[in-house]
Protein backbone atom coordinates (compact mmCIF):
# COMPACT_ATOMS: atom_id res chain seq x y z
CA UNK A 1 155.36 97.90 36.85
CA UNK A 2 153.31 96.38 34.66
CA UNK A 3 154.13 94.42 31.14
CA UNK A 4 152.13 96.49 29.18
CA UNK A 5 153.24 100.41 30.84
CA UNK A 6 157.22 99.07 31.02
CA UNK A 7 156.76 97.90 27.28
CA UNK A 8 155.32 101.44 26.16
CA UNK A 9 157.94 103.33 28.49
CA UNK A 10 160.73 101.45 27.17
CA UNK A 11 160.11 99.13 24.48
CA UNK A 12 161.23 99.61 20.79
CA UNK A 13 160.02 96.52 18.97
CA UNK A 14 156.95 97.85 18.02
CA UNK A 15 158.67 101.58 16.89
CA UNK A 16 157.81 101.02 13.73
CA UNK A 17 154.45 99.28 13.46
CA UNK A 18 153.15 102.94 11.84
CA UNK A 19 153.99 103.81 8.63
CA UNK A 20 153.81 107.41 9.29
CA UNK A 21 156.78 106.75 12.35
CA UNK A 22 158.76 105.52 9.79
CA UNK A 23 158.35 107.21 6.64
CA UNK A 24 158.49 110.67 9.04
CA UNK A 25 162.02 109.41 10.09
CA UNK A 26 163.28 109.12 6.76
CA UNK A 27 161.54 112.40 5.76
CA UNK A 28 163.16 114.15 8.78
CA UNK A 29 166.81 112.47 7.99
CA UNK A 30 166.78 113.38 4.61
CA UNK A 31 166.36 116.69 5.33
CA UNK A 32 168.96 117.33 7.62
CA UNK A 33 171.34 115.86 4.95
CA UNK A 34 169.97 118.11 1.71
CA UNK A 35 168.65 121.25 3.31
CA UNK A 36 172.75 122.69 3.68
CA UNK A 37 173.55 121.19 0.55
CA UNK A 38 170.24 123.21 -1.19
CA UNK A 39 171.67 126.11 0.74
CA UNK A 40 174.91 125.73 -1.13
CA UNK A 41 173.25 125.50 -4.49
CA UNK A 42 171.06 128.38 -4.40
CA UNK A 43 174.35 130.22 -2.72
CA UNK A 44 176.51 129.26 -6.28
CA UNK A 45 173.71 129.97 -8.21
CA UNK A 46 173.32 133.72 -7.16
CA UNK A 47 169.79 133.18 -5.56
CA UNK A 48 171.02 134.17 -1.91
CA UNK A 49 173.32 136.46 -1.15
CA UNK A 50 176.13 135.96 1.37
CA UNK A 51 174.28 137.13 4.43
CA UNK A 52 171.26 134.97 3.99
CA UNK A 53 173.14 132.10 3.42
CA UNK A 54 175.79 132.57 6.49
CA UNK A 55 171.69 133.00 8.21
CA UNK A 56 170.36 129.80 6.86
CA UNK A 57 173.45 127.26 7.04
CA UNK A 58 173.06 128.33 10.90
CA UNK A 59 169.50 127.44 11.15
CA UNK A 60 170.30 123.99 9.53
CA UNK A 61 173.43 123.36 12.25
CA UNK A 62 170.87 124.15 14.98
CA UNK A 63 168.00 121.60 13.66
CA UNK A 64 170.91 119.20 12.86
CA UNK A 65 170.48 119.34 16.69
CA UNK A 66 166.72 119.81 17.41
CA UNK A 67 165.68 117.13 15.31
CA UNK A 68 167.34 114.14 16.77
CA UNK A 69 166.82 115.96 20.36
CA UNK A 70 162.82 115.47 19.11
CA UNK A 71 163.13 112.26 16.89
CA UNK A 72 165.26 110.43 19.02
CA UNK A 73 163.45 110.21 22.28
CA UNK A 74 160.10 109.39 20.34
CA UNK A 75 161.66 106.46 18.70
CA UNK A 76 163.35 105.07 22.00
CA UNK A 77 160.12 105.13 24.51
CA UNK A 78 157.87 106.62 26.14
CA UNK A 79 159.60 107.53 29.15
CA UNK A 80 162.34 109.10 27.01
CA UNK A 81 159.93 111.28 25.30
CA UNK A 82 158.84 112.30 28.90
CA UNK A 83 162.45 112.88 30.13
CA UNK A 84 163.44 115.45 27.47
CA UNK A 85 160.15 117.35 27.78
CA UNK A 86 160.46 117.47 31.13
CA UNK A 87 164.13 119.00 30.53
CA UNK A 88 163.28 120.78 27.78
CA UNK A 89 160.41 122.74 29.91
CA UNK A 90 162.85 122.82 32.63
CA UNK A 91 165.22 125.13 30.91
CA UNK A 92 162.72 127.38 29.00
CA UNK A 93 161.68 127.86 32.41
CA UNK A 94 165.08 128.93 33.36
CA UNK A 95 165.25 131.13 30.07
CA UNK A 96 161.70 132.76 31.06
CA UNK A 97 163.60 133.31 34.45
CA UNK A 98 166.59 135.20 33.18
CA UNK A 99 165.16 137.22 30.90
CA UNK A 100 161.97 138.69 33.28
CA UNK A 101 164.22 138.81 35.90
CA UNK A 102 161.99 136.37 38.38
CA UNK A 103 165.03 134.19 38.70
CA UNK A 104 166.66 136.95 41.14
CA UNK A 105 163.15 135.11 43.29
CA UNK A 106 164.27 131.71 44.69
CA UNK A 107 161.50 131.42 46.33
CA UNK A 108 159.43 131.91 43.93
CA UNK A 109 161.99 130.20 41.12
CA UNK A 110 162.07 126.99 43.68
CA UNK A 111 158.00 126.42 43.74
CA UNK A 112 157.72 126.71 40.13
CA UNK A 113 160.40 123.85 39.75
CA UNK A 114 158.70 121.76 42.66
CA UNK A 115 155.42 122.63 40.79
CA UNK A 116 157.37 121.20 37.32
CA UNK A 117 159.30 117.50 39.36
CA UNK A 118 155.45 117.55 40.12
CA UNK A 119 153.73 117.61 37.15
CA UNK A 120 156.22 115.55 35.40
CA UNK A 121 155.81 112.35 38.15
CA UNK A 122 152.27 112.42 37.59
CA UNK A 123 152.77 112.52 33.55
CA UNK A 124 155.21 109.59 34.30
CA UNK A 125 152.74 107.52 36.80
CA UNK A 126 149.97 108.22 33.77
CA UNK A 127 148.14 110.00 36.79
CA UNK A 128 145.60 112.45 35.59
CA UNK A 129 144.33 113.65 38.55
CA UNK A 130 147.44 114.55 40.03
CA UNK A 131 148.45 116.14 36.20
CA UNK A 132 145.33 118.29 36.31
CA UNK A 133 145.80 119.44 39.99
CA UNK A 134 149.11 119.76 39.80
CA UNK A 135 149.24 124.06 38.13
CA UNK A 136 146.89 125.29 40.53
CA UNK A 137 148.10 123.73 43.59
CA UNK A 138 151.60 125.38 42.20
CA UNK A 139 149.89 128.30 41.65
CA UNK A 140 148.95 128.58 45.31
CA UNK A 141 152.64 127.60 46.41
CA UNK A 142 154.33 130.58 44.17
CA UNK A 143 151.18 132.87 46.04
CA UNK A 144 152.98 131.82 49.88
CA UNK A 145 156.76 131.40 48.53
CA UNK A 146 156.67 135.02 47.52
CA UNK A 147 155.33 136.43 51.03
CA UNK A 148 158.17 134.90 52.36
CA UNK A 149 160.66 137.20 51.37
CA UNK A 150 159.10 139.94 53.34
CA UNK A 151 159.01 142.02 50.67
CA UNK A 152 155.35 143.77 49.84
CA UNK A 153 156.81 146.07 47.11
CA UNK A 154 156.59 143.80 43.75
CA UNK A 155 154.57 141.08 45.04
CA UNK A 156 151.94 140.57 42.14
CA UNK A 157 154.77 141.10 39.39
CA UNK A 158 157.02 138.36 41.21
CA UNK A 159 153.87 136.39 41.73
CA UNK A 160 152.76 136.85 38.33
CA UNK A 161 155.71 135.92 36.56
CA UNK A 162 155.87 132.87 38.61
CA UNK A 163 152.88 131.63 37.71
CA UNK A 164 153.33 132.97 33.88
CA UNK A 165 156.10 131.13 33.68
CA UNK A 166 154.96 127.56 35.66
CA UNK A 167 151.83 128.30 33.13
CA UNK A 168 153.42 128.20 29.89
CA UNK A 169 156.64 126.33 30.27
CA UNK A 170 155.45 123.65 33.01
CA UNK A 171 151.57 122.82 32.16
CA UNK A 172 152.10 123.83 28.56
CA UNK A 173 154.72 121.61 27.58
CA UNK A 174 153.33 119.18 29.77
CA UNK A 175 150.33 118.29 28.11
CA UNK A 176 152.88 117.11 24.89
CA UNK A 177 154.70 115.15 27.38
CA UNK A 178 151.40 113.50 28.72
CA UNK A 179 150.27 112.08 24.65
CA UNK A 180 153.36 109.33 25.76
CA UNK A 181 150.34 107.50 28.04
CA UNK A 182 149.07 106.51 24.81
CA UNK A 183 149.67 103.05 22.66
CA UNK A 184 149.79 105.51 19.67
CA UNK A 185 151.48 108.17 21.17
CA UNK A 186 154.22 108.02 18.31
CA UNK A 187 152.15 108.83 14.84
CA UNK A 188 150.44 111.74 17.31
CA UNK A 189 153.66 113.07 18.48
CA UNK A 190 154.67 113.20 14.43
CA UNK A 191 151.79 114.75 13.29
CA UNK A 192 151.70 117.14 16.02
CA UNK A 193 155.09 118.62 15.85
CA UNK A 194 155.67 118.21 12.01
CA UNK A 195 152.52 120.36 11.95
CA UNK A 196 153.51 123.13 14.50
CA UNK A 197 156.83 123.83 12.86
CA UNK A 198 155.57 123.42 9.73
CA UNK A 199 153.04 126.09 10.54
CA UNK A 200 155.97 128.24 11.00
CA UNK A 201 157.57 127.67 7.74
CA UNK A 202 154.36 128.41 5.93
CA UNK A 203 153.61 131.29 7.52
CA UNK A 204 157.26 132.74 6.88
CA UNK A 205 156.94 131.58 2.98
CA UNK A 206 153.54 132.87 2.94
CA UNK A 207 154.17 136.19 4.41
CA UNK A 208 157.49 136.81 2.31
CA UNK A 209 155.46 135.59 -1.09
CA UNK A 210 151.84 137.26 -0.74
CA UNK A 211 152.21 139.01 2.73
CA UNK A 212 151.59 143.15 2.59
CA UNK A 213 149.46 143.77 5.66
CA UNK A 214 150.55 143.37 8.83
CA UNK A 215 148.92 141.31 11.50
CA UNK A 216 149.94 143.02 14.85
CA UNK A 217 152.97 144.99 13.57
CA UNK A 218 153.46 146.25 17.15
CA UNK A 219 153.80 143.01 18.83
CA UNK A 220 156.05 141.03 15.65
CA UNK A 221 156.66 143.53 12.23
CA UNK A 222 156.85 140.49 10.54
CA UNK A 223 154.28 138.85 10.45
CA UNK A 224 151.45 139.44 7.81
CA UNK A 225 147.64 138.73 7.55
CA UNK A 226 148.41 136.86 4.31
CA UNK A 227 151.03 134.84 6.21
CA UNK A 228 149.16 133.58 9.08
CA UNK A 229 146.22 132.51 6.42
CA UNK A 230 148.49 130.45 4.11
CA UNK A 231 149.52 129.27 7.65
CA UNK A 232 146.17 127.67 7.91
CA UNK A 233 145.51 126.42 4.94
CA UNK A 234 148.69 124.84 4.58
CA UNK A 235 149.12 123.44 8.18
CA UNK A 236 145.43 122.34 8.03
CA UNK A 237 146.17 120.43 4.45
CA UNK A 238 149.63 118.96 6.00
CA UNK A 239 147.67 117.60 9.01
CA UNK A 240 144.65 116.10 7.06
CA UNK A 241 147.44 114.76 4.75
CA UNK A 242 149.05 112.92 7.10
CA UNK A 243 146.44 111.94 9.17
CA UNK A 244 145.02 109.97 6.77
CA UNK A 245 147.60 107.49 6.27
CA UNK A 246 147.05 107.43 10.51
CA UNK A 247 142.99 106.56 9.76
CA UNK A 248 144.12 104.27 7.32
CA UNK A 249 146.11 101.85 9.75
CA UNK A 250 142.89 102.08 12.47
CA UNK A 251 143.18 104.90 14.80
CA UNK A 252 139.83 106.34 15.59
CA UNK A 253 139.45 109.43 14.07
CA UNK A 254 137.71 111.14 11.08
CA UNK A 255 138.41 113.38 8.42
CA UNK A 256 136.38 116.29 9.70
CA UNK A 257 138.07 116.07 13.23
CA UNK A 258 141.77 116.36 11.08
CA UNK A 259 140.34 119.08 9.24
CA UNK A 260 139.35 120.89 12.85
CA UNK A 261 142.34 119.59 14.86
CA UNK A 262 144.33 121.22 11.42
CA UNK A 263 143.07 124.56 12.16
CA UNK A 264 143.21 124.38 15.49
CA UNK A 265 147.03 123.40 15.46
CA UNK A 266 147.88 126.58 13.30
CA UNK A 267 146.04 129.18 15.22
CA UNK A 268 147.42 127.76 18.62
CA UNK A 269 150.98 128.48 17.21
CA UNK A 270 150.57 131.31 15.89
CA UNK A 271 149.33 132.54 18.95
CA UNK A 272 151.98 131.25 21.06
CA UNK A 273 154.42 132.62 18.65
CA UNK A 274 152.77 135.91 19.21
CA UNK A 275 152.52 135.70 23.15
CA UNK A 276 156.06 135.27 23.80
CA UNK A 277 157.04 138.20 20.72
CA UNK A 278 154.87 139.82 23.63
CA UNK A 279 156.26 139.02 26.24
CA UNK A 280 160.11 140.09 24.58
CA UNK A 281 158.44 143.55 23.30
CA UNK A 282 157.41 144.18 26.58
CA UNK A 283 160.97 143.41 27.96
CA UNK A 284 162.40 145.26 25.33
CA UNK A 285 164.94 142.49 23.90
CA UNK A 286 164.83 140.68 20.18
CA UNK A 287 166.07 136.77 21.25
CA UNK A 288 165.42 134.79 24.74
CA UNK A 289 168.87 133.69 24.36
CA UNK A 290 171.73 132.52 21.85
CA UNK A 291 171.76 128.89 23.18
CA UNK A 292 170.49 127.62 19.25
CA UNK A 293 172.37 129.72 16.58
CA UNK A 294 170.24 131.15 13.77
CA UNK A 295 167.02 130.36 16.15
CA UNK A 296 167.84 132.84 19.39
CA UNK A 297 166.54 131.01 22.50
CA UNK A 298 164.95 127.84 23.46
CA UNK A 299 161.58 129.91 23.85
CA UNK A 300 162.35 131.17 20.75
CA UNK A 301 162.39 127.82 18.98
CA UNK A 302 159.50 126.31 20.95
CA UNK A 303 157.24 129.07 21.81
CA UNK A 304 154.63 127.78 19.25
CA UNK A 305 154.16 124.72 21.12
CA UNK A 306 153.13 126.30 24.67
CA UNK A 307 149.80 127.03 23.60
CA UNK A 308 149.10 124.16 20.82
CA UNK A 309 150.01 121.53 22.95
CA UNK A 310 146.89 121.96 25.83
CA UNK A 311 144.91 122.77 22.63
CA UNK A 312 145.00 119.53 20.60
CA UNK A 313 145.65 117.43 24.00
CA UNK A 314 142.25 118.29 24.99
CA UNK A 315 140.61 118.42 21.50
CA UNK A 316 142.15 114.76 20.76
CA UNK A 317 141.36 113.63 24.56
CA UNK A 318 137.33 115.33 24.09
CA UNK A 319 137.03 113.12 20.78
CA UNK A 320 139.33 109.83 21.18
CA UNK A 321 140.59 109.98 24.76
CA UNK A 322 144.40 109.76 25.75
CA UNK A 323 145.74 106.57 26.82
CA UNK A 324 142.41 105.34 28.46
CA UNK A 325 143.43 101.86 27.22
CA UNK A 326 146.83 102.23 29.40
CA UNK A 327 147.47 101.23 33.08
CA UNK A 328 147.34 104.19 34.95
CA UNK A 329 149.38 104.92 37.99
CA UNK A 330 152.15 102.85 37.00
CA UNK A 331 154.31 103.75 39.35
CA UNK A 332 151.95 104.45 42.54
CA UNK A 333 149.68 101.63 42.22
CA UNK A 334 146.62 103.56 42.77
């Protein structure tokens, strides 16, 4: 492997050469030590009442654990970053499984996770080629792993779900892993993710605050026209905001492309947000799972990701390119 690929995989020394990787840790660790302790205050003060804060000191445990699950591996390296994606799409996959049922399919269960070591060695190797042709080759293994079974009755729902499932959780989540190929990958990653679950935040205070009618009231009750608007406007803002200390220390972008990418970020999330309240309407259950108290499920947590992530890879990679100044095939010497 080569100096420059082992020194982005692993290296630290240059972690915090951006001001934005920095400042973003601090903003990030000082939140998980006053956001209980606000709890607490508006708690004595009468502003919450016992249920909501039982509701939100739960939420805080649970980021007390996302946070450093997300900081951490940024900070470290790239390959780090790329090893808990990879196990982080790994068991929303596994969630997706249990909760449509496709993971009574081994067949079908075992291509998608072939499909996924797949995808993830070529995200490693910085192979594109193999990245991009990775989801439909997968595609076509789930199509011949189901037949296998012998089983003609429930073929294109097993088949479907496979591919649903490889779709969202494996090429979705993938195209965050693959930002890592980049020298900057770190102030991207920042932006990127403070942005998407800041979207969420807005969109919840927005909704709550100004929010009367309802978006799609059949797919998530909750969610208001008002809210996914201040959504936008307020994830847009937060991206340009940020982003601009980014322009400041040389990365090749522009104001108007923040604005767009801004925009572009929120809608995505919202969207994926909505797909998988979709997907659990049609299923007929409220949470993907109980594994982050306060939160529900993994997919619950992440679901505004799946789609945002392909969005602003390929936005980002149409205007700047992705890691075209890194090695590529670092580990198969192509």
């Amino acid at each position: 492997m080569d100096p420059v690929s082992r020194a982005r995989l692993f290296g630290v020394s240059d972690v915090f050469d951006w001001p934005i990787t920095l400042w973003g840790t601090v903003v990030v660790a000082a939140l998980l030590v006053f956001s209980p302790l606000l709890v607490l205050l508006l708690s004595r003060a009468g502003k919450i009442d016992a249920d909501l804060r039982k509701e939100l000191m739960l939420r805080c445990g649970s980021w007390a654990v996302i946070a450093p699950a997300l900081l951490v591996p940024v900070l470290l390296g790239a390959a780090w970053w790329i090893g808990m994606m990879f196990v982080l799409s790994a068991l929303c996959l596994r969630e997706f499984g249990r909760i449509t049922g496709v993971f009574r399919e081994p067949m079908v269960m075992g291509a998608a996770y072939l499909g996924l070591l797949a995808l993830y060695f070529a995200i490693l190797d910085n192979w594109y080629t193999m990245f991009a042709a990775v989801t439909p080759i997968t595609a076509v293994l789930i199509l011949a792993a189901a037949i296998l079974s012998d089983r003609p009755s429930g073929y294109v729902q097993r088949v479907a779900l496979g591919i649903l499932g490889f779709a969202l959780f494996g090429t979705g989540l993938g195209h965050l892993a693959f930002f890592a190929n980049d020298a900057q990958y770190r102030p991207m990653l920042f932006i990127i993710i403070a942005a998407v679950q800041g979207n969420d935040v807005f969109a919840y205070l927005c909704g709550k605050t100004m929010g009367k009618r309802r978006l799609c009231p059949n797919t998530s009750p909750n969610k208001t026209v008002a809210g996914a608007v201040g959504a936008v406007v307020c994830t847009t803002t937060l991206v340009v905001c940020l982003g601009h200390f980014v322009v400041a220390d040389g990365m090749q972008v522009w104001r108007l492309h923040l604005l767009a990418a801004g925009v572009l970020l929120s809608i995505a999330g919202q969207m994926g947000d909505l797909v998988l309240s979709s997907v659990k309407r049609d299923i007929g259950i409220k949470d993907t799972g109980t594994i982050l108290p306060g939160h529900g499920g993994l997919l619950d947590r992440f679901d505004s990701l799946l789609l945002a992530s392909p969005v602003i890879f390929y936005f980002v990679a149409y205007f700047r390119g992705i890691g075209l100044d890194q090695p590529a095939r670092v580990l198969t010497g192509g």
